[in-house]
N, C-alpha and C. Protein backbone atom coordinates (compact mmCIF):
# COMPACT_ATOMS: atom_id res chain seq x y z
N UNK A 1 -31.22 -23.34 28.90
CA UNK A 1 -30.49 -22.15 28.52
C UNK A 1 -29.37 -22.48 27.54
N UNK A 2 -28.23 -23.56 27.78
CA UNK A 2 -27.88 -23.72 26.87
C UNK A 2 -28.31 -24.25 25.59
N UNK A 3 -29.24 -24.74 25.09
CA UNK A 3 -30.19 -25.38 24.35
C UNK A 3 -30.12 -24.06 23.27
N UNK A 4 -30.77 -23.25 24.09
CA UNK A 4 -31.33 -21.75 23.41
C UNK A 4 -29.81 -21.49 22.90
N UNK A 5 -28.62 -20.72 23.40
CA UNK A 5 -27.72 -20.45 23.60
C UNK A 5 -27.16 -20.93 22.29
N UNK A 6 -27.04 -22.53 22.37
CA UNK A 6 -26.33 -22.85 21.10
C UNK A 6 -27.06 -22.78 19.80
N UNK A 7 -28.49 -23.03 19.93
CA UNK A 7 -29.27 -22.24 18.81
C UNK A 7 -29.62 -20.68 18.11
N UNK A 8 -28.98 -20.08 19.25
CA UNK A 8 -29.00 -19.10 18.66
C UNK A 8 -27.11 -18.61 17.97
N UNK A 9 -26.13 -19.54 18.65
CA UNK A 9 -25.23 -19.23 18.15
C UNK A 9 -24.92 -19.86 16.86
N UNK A 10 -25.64 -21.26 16.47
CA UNK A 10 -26.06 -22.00 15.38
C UNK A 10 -26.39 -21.30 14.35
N UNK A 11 -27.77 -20.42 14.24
CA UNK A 11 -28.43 -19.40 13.71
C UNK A 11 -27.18 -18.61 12.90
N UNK A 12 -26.29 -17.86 13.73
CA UNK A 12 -25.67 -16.96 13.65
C UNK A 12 -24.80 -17.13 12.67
N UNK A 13 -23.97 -18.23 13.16
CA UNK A 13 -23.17 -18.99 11.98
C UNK A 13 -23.67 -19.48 10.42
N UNK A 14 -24.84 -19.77 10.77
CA UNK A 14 -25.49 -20.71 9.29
C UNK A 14 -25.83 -19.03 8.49
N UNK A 15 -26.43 -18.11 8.44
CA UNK A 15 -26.74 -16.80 8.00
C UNK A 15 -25.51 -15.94 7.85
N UNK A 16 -24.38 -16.26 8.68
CA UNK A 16 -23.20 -15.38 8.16
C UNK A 16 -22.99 -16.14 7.09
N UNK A 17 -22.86 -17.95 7.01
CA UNK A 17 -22.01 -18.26 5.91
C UNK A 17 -23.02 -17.91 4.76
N UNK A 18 -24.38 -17.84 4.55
CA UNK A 18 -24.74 -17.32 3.60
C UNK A 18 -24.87 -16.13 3.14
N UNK A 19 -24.48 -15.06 4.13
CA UNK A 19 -24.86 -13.56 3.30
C UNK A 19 -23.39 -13.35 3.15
N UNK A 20 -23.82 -12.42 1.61
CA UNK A 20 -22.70 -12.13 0.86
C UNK A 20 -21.85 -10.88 1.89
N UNK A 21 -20.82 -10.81 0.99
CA UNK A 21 -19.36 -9.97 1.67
C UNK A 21 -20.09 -8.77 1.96
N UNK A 22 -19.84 -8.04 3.34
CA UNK A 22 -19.81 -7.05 3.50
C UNK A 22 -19.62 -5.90 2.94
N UNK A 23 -20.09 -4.67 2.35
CA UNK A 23 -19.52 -3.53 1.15
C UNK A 23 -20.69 -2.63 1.67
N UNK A 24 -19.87 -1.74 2.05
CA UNK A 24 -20.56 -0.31 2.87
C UNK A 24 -21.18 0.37 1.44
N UNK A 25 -22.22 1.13 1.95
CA UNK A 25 -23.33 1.72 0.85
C UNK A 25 -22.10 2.65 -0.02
N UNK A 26 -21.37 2.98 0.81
CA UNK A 26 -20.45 4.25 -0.22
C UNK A 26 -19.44 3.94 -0.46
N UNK A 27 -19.08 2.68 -0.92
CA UNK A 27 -18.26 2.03 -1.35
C UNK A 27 -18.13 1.77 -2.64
N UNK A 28 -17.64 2.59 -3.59
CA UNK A 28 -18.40 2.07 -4.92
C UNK A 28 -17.64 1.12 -5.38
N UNK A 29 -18.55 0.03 -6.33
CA UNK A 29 -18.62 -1.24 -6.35
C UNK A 29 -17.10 -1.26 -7.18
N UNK A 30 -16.82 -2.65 -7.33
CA UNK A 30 -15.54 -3.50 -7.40
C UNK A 30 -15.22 -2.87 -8.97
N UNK A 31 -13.98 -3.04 -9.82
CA UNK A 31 -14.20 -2.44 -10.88
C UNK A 31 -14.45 -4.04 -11.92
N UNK A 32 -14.61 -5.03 -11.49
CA UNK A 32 -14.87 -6.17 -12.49
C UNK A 32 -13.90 -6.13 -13.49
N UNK A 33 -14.63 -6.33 -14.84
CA UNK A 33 -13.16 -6.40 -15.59
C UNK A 33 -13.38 -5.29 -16.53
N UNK A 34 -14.09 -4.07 -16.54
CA UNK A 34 -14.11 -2.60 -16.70
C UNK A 34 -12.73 -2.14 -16.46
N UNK A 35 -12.08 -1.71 -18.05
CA UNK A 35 -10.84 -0.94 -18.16
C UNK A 35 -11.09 0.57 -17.39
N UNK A 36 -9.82 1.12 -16.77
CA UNK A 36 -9.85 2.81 -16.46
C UNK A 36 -10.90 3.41 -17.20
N UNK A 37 -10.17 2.78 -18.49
CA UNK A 37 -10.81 3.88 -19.63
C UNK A 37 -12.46 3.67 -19.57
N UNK A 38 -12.74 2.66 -19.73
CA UNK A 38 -14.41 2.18 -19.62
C UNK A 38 -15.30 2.59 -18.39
N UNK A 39 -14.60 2.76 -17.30
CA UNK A 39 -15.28 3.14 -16.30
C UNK A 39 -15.17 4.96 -16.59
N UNK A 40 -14.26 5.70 -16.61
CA UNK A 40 -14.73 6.40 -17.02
C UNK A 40 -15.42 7.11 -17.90
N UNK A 41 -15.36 6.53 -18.82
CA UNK A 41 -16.73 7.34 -20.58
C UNK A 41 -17.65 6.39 -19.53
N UNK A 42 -18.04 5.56 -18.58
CA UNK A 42 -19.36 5.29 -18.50
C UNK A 42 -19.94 6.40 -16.93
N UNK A 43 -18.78 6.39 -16.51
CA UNK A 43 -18.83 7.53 -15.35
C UNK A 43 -19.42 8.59 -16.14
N UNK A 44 -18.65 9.65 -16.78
CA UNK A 44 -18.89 10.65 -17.66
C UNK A 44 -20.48 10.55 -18.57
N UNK A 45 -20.46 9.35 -19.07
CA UNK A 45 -22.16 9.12 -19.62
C UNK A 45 -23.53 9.17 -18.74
N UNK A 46 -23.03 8.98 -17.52
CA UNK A 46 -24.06 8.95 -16.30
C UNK A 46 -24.05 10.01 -15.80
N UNK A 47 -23.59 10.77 -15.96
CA UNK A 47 -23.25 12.07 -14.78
C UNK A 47 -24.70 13.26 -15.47
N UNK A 48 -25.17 14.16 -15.23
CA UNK A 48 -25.82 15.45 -15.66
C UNK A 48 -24.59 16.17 -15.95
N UNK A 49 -23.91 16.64 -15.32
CA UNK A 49 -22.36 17.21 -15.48
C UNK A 49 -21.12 17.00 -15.13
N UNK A 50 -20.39 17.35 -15.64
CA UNK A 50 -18.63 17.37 -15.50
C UNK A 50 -17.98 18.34 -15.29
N UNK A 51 -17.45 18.69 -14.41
CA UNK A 51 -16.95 20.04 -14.34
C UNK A 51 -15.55 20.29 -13.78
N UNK A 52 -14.73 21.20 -13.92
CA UNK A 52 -13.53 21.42 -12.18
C UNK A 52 -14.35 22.71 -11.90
N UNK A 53 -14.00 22.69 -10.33
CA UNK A 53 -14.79 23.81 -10.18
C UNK A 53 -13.57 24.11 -8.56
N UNK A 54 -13.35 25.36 -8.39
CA UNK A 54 -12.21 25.92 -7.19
C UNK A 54 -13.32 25.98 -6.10
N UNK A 55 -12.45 25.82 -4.91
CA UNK A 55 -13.48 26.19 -3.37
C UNK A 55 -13.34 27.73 -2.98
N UNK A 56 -14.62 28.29 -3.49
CA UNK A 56 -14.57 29.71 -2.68
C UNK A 56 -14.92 29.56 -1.13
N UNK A 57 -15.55 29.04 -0.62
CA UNK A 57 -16.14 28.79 1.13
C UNK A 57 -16.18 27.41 1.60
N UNK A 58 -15.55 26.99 2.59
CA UNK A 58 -16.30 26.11 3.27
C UNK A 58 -16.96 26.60 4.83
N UNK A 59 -17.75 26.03 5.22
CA UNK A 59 -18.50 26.22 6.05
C UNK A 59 -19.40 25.21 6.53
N UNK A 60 -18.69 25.05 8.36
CA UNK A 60 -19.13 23.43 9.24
C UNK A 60 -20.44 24.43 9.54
N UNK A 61 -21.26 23.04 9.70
CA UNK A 61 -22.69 23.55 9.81
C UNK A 61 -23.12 22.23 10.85
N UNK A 62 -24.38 22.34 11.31
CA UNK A 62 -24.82 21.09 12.03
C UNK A 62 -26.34 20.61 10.64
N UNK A 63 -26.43 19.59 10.22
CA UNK A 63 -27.36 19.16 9.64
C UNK A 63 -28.55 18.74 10.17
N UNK A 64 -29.56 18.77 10.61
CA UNK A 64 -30.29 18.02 10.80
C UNK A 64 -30.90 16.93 10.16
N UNK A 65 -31.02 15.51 10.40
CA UNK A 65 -31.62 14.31 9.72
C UNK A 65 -32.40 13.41 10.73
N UNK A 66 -33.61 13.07 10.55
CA UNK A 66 -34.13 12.10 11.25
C UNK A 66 -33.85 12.51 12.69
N UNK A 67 -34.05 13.65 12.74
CA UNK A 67 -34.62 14.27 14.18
C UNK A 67 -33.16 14.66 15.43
N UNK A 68 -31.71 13.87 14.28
CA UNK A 68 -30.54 13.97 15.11
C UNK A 68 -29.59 15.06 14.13
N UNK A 69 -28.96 15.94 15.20
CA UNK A 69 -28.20 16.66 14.66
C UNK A 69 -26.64 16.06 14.39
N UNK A 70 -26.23 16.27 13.13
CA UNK A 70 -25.17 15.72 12.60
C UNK A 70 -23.99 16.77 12.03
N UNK A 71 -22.37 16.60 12.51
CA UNK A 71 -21.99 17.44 11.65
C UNK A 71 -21.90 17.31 10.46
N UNK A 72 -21.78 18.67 9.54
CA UNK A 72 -21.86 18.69 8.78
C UNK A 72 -21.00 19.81 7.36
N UNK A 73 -21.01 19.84 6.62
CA UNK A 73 -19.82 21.22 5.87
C UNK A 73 -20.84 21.32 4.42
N UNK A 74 -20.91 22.78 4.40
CA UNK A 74 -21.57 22.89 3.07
C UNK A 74 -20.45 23.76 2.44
N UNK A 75 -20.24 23.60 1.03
CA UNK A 75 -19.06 23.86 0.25
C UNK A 75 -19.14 24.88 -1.27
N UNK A 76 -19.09 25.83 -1.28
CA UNK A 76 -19.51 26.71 -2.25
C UNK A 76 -18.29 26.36 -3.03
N UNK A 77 -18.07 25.81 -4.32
CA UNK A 77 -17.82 26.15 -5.45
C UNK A 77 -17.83 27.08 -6.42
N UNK A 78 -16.11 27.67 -7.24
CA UNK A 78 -16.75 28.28 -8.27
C UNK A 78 -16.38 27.22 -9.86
N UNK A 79 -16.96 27.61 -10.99
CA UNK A 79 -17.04 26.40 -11.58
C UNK A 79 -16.08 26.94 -12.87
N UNK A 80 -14.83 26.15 -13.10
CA UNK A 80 -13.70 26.55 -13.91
C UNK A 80 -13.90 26.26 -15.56
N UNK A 81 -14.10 24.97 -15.61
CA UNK A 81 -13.97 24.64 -16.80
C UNK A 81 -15.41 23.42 -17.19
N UNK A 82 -15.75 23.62 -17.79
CA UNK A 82 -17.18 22.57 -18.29
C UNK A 82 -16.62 21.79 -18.97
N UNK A 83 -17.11 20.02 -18.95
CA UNK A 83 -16.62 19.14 -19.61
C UNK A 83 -18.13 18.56 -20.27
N UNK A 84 -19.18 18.47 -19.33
CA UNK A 84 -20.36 18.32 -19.79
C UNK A 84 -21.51 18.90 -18.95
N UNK A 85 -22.74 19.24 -20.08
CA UNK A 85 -23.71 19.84 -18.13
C UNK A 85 -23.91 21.29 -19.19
N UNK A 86 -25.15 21.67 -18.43
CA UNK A 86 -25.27 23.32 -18.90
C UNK A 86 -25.40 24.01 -18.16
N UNK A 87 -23.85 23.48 -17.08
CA UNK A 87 -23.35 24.78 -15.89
C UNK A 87 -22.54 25.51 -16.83
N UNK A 88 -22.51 26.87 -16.24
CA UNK A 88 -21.80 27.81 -16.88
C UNK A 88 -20.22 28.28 -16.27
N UNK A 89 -18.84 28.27 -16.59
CA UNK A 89 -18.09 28.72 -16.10
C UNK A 89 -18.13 30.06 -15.10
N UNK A 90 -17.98 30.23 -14.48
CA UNK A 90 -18.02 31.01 -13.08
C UNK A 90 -19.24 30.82 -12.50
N UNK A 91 -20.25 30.34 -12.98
CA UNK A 91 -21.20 30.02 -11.45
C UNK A 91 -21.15 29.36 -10.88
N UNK A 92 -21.66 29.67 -9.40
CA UNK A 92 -21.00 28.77 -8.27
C UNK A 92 -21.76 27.25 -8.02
N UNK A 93 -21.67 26.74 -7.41
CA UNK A 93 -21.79 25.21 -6.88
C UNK A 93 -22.12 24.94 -6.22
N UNK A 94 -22.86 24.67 -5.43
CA UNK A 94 -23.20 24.48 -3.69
C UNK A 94 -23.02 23.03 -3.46
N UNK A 95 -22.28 22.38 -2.24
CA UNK A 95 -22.82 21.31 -2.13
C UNK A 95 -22.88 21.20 -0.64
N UNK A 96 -23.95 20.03 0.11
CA UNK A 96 -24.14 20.27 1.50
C UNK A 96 -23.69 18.58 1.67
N UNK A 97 -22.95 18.49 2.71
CA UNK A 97 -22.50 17.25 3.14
C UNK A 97 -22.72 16.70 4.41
N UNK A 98 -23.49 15.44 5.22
CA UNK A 98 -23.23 14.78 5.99
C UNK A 98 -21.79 14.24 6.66
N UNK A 99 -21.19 14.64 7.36
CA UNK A 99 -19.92 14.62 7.97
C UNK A 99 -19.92 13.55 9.08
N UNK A 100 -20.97 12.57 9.36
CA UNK A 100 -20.99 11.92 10.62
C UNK A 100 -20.63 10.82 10.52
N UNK A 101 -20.30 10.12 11.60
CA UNK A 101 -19.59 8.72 11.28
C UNK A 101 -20.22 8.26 10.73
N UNK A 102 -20.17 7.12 10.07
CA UNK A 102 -21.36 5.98 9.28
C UNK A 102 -21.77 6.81 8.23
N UNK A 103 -21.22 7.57 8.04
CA UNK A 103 -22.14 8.37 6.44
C UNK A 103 -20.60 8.12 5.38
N UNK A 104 -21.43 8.42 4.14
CA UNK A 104 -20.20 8.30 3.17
C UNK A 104 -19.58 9.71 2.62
N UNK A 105 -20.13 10.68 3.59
CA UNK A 105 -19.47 11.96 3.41
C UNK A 105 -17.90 12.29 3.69
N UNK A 106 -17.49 12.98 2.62
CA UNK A 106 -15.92 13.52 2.71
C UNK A 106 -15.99 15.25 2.81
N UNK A 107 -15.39 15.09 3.76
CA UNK A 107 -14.89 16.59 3.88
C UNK A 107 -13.80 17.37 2.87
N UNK A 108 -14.26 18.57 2.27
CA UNK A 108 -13.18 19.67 1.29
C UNK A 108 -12.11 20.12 2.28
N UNK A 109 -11.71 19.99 2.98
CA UNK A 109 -10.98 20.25 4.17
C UNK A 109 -10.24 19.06 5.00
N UNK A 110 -11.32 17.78 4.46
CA UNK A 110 -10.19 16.94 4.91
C UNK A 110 -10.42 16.90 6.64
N UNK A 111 -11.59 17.07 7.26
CA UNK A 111 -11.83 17.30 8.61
C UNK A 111 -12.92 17.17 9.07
N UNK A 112 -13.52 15.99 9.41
CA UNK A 112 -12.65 14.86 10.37
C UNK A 112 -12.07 14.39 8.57
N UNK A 113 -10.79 13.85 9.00
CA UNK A 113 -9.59 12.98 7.85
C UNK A 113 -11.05 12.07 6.86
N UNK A 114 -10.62 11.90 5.67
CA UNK A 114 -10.77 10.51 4.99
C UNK A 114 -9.59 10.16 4.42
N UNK A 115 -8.53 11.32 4.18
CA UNK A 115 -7.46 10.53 3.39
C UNK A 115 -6.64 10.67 4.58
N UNK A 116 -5.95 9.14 4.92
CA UNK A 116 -5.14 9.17 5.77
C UNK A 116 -3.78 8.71 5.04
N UNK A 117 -3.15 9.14 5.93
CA UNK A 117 -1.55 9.00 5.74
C UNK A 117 -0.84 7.73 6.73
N UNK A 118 0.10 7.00 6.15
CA UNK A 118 1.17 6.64 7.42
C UNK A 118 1.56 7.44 8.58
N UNK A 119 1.66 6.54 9.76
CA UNK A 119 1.75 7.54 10.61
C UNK A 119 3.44 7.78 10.44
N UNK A 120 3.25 9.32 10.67
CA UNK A 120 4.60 10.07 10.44
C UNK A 120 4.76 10.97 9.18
N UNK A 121 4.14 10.76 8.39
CA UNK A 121 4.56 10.95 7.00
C UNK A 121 3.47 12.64 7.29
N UNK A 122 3.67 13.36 6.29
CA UNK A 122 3.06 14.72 6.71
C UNK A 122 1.64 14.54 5.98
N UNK A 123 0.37 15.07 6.73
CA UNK A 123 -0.48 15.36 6.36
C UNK A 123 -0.69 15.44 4.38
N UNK A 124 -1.82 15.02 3.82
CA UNK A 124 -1.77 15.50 2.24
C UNK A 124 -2.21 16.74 1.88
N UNK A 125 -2.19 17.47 1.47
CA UNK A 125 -2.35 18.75 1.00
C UNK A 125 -3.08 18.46 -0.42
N UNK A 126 -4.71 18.88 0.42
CA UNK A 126 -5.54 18.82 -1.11
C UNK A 126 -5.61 20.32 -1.48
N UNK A 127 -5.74 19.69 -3.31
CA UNK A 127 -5.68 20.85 -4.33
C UNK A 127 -7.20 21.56 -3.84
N UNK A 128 -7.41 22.74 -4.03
CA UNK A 128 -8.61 23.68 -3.58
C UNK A 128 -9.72 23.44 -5.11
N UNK A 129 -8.82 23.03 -6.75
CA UNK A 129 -10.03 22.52 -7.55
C UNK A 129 -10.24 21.51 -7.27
N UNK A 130 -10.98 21.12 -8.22
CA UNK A 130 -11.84 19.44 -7.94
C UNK A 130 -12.37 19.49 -9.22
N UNK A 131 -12.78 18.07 -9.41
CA UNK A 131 -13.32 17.55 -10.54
C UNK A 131 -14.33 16.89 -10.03
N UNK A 132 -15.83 17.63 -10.79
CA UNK A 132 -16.82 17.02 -10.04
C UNK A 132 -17.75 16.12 -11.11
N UNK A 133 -18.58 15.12 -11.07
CA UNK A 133 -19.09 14.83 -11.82
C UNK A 133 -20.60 15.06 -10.74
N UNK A 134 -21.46 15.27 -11.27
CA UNK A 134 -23.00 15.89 -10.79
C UNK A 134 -23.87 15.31 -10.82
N UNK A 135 -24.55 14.26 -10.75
CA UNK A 135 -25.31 13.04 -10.88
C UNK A 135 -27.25 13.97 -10.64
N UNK A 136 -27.01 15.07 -9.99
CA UNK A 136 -28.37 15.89 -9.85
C UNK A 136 -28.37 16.13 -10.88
N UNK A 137 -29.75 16.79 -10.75
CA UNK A 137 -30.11 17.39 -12.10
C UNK A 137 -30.47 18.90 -11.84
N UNK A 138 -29.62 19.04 -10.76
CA UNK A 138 -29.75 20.71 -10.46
C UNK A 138 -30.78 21.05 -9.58
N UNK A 139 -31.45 20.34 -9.29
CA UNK A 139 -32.77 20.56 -8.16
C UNK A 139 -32.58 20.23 -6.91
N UNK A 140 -31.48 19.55 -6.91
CA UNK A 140 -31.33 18.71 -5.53
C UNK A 140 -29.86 19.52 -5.49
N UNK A 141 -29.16 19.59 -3.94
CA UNK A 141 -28.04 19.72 -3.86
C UNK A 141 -26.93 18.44 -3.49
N UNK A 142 -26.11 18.31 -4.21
CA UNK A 142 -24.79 17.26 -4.20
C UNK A 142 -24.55 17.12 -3.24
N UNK A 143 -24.10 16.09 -2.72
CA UNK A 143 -23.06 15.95 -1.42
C UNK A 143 -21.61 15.45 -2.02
N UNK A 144 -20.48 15.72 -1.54
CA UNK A 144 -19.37 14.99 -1.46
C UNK A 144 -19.49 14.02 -0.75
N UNK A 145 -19.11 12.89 -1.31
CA UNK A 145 -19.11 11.38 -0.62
C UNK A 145 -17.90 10.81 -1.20
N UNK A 146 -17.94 9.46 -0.75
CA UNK A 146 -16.88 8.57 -0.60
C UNK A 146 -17.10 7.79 -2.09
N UNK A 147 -18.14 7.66 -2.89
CA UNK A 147 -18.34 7.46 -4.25
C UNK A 147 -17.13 7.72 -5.13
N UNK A 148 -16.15 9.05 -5.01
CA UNK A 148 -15.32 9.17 -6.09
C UNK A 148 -16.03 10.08 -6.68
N UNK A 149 -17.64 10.69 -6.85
CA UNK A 149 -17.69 11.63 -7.78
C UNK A 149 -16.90 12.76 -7.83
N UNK A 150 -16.83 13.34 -6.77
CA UNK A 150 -16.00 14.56 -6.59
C UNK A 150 -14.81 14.51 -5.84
N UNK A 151 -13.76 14.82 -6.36
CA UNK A 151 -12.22 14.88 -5.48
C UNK A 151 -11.07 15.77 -6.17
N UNK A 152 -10.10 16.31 -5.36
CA UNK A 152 -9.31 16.81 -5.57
C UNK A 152 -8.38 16.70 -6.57
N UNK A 153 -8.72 17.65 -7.62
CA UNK A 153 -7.37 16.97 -8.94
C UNK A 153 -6.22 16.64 -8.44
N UNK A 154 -5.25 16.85 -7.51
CA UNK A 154 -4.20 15.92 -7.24
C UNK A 154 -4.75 14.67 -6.41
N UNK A 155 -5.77 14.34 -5.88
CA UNK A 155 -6.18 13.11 -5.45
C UNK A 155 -6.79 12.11 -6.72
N UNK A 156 -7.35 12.75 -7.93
CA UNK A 156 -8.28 12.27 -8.32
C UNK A 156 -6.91 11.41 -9.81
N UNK A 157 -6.37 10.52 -8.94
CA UNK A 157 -5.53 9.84 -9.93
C UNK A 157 -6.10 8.66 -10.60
N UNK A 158 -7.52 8.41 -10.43
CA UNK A 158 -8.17 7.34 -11.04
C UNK A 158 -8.71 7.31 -12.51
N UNK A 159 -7.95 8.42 -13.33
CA UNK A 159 -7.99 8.40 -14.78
C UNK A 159 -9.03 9.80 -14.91
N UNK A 160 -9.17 10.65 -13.93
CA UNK A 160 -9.96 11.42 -14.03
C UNK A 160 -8.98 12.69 -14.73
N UNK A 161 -8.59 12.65 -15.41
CA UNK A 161 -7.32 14.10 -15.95
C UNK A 161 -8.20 14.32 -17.29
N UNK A 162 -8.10 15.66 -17.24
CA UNK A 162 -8.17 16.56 -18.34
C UNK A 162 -8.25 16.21 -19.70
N UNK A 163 -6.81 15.93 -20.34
CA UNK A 163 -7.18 15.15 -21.86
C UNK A 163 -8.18 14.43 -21.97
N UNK A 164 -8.51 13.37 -21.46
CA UNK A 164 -9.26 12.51 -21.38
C UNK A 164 -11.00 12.89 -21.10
N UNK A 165 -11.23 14.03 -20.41
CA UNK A 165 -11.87 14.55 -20.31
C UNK A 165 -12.48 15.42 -21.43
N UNK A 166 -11.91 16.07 -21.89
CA UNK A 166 -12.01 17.12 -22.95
C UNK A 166 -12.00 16.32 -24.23
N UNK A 167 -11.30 14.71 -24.71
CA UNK A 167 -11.56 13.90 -25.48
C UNK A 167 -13.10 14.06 -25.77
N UNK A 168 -13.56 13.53 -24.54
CA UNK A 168 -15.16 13.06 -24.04
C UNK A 168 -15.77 13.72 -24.97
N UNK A 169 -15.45 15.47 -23.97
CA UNK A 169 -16.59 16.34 -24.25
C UNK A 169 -16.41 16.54 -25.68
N UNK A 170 -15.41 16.43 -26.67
CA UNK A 170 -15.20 16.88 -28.00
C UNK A 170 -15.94 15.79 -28.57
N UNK A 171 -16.07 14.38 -28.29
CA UNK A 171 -16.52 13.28 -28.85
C UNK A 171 -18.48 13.51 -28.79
N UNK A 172 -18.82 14.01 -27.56
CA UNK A 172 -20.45 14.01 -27.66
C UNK A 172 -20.61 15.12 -28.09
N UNK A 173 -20.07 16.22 -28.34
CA UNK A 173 -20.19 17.51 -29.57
C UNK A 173 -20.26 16.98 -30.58
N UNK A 174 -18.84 15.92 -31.22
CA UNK A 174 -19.79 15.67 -32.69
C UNK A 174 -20.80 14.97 -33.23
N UNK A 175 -20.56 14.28 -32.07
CA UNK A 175 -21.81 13.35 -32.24
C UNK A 175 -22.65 14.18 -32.71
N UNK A 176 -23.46 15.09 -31.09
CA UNK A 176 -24.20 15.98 -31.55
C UNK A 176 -24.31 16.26 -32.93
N UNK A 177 -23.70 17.05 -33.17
CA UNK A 177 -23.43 17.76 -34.78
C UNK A 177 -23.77 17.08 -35.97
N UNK A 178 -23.65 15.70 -35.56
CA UNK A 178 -23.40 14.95 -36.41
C UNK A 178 -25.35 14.46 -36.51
N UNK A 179 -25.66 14.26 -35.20
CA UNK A 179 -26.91 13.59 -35.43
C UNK A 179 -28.21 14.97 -36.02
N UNK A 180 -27.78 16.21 -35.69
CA UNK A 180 -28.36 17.55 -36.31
C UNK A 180 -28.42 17.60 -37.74
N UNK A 181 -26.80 17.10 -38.23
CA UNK A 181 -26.91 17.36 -39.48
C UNK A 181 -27.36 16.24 -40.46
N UNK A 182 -27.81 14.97 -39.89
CA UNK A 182 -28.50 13.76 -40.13
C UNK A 182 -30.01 14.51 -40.30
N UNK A 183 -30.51 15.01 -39.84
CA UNK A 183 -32.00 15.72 -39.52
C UNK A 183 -32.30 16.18 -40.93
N UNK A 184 -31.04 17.04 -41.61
CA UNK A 184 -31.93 17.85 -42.35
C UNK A 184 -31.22 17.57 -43.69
């Protein structure tokens, strides 16, 4: 028994020191040596759309997945301002979220918490827009996750602001324009 015992605690040790660092699926990856600025025009280049869009509804729901019921919040959006995407200002947004432990879902409400505070310090008070970037292509519905695509413009201090945004969208317009009027 001990024979076994220390071979299997042997095992254990030799396979931790080789597998790499731990990094939860919704963790998005490290920023390397990618400036603010670079991660976002490459954020923004990947996305289907860009948008802010205000919360008209939330609404806890139970999800079903793999046969277990999970909570869950689906989140109606209305959609403010277009940065990229051929969503239209005022139509709405849907997105349906996994809320259960072990998932990389964030709640618009903040419930159960992802942004925590020191203890003592008062609760954060998220903004009701958001800045979403849309990675669907409209067929599928979004989730809010722990990714960073979507968050609260006063949370979303990771270079996600407006100028910078509207730079973007003015920059792949001329492009556009530019590669049209190459055509003819």
């Amino acid at each position: 028994m001990k024979i076994l015992l220390s071979r299997v605690i042997s095992a254990v040790v030799f396979f931790k020191l080789l597998s790499p660092t731990l990094v939860f699926s919704c963790t998005p990856p490290a920023p390397y040596s990618e400036s603010q600025e670079e991660q976002r025009i490459k954020s923004y280049r990947e996305a289907h759309s860009v948008f802010t869009a205000t919360i008209v509804k939330v609404k806890k729901v139970v999800i079903r997945e793999m046969d277990f019921d999970m909570p869950g919040e689906i989140v109606v959006f209305k959609i403010d301002r277009i940065f990229k995407g051929k969503r239209k200002a005022g139509e709405l947004y849907t997105t349906k979220t996994n809320l259960s432990n072990g998932s990389c879902g964030i709640s618009a409400l903040n419930d159960p918490p992802w942004l925590e505070v020191p203890p003592g310090d008062k609760p954060i008070k998220m903004s009701r827009q958001w800045i979403i970037y849309s990675y669907s292509d409209g067929k599928s519905v979004d989730a809010l996750n722990r990714g960073g695509s979507a968050l609260p413009v006063n949370i979303s201090s990771n270079g996600l602001d407006f100028e910078s945004l509207e730079a973007l969208h003015q920059s792949e317009l001329k492009a556009k324009k530019n590669a049209r009027q190459s055509k003819h």
